[in-house]
N, C-alpha and C. Protein backbone atom coordinates (compact mmCIF):
# COMPACT_ATOMS: atom_id res chain seq x y z
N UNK A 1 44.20 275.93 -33.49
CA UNK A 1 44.94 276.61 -34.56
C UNK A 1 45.60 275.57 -35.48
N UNK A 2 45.53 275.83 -36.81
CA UNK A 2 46.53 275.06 -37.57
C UNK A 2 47.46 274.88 -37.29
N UNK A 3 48.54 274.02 -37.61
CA UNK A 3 50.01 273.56 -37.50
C UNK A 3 50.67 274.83 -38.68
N UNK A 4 50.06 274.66 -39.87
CA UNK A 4 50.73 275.32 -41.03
C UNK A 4 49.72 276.36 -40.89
N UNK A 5 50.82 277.59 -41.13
CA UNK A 5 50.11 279.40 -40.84
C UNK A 5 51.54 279.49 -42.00
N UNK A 6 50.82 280.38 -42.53
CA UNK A 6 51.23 281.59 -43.51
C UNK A 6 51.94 283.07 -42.53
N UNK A 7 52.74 283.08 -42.98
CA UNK A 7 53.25 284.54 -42.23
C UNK A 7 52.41 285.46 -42.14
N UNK A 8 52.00 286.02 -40.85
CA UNK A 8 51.16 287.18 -41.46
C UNK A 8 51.42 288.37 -41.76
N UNK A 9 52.85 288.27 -41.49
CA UNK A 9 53.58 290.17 -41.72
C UNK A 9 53.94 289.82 -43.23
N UNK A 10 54.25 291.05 -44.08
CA UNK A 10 54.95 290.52 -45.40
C UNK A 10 56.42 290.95 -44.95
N UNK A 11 56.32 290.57 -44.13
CA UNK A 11 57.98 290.51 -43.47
C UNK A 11 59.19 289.08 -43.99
N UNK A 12 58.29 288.09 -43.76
CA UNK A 12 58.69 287.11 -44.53
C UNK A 12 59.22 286.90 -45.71
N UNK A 13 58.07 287.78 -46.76
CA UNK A 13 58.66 287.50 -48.53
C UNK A 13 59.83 288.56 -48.60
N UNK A 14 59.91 290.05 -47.87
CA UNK A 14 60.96 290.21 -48.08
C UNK A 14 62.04 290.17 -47.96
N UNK A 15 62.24 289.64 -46.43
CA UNK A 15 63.22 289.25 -45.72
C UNK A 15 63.59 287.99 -46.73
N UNK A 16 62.86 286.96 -47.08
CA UNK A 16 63.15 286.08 -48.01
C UNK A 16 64.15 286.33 -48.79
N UNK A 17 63.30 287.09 -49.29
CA UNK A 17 63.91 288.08 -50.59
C UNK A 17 65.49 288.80 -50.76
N UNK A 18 65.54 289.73 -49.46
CA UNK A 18 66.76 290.08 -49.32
C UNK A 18 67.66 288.80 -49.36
N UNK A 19 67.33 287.79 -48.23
CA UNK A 19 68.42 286.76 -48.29
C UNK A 19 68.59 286.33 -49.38
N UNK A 20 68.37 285.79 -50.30
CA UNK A 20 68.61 285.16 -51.31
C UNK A 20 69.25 285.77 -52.26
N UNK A 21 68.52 287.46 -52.22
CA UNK A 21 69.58 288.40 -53.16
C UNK A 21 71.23 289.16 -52.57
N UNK A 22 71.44 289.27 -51.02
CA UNK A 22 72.54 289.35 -50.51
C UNK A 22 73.11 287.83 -50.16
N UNK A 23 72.32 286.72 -50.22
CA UNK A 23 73.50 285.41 -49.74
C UNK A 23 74.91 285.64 -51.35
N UNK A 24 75.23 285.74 -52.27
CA UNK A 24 76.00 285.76 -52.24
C UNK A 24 76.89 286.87 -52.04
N UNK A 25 76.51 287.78 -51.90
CA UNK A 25 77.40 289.03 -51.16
C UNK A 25 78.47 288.87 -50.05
N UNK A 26 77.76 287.87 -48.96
CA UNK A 26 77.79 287.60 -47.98
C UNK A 26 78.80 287.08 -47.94
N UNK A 27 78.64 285.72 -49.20
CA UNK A 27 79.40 284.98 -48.97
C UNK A 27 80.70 284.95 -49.51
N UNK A 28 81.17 285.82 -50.58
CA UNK A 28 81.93 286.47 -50.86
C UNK A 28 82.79 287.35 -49.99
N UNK A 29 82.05 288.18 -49.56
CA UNK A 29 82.12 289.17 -48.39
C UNK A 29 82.91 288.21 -47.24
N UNK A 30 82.47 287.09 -46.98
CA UNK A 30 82.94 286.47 -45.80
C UNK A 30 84.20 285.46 -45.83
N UNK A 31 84.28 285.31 -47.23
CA UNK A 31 85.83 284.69 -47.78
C UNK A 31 86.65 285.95 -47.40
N UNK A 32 86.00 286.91 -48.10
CA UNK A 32 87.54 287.75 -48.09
C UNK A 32 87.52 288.10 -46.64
N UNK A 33 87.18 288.51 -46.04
CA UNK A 33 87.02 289.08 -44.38
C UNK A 33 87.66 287.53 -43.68
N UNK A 34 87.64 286.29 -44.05
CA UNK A 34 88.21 285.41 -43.16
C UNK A 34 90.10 284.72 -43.84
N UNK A 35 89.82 285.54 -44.97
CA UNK A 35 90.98 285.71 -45.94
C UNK A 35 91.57 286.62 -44.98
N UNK A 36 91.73 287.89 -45.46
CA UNK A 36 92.79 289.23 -45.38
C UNK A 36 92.89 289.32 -43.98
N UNK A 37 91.72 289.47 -43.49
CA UNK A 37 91.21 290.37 -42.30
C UNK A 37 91.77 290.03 -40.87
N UNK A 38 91.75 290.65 -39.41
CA UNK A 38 92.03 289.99 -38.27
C UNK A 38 90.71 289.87 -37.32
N UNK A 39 91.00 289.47 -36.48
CA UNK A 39 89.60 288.76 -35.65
C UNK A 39 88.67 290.44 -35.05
N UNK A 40 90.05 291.12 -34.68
CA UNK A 40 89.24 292.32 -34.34
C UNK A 40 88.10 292.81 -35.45
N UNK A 41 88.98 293.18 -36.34
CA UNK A 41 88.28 293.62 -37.70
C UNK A 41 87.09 292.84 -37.89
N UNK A 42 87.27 291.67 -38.36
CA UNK A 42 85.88 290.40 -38.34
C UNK A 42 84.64 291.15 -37.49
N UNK A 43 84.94 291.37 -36.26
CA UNK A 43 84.06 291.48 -35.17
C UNK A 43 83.63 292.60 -35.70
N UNK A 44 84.28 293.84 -36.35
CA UNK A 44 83.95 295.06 -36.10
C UNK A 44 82.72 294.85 -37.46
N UNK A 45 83.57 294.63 -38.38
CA UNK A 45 82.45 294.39 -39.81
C UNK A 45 80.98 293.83 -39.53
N UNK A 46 81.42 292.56 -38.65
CA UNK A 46 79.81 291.81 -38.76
C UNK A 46 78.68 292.75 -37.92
N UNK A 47 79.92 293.38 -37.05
CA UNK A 47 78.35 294.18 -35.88
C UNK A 47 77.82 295.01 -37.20
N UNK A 48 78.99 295.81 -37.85
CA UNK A 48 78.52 296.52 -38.87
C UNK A 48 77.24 296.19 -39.95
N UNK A 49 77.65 295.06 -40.01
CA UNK A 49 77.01 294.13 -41.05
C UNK A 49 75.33 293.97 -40.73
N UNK A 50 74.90 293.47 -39.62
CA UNK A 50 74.20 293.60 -38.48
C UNK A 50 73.26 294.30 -38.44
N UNK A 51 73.99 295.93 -38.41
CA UNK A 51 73.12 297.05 -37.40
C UNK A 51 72.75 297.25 -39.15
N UNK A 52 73.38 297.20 -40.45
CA UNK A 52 72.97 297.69 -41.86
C UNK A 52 71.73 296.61 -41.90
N UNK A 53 71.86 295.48 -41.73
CA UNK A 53 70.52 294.33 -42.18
C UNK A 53 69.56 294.89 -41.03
N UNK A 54 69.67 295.32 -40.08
CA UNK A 54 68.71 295.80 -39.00
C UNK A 54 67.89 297.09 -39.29
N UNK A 55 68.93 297.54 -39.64
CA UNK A 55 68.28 299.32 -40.31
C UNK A 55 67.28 298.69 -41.49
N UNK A 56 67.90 297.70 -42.59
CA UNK A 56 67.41 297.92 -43.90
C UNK A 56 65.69 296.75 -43.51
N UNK A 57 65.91 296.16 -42.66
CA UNK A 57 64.61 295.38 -42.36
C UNK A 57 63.55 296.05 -41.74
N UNK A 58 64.57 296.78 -40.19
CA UNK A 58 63.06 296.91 -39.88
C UNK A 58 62.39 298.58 -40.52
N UNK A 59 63.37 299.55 -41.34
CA UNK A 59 62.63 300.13 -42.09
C UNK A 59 61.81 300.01 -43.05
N UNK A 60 62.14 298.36 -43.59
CA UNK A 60 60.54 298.47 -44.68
C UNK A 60 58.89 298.46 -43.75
């Protein structure tokens, strides 16, 4: 087998995709949450955060 393979799901370009169009959300998102927020909260958001990127991936 080759070393270099191409993804074969188009799971890749969009997952790509999402990241690049939510990294700054994120990162925004993650100032203020390490700003305001308390550790509980933190925890509760990211699972949140999580199970939404989980839903929104593996439904495409």
């Amino acid at each position: 087998m080759p070393r270099k393979r191409l993804h074969p799901f188009p799971y890749g370009q969009f997952f790509g995709f999402r990241r690049v169009v939510l990294l700054p959300f994120f990162l925004v998102l993650g100032s203020h949450i390490f700003q305001y927020a308390e550790v509980a909260y933190n925890l509760q958001l990211v699972a949140v955060i999580a199970l939404l990127m989980w839903l929104t991936i593996g439904l495409k």
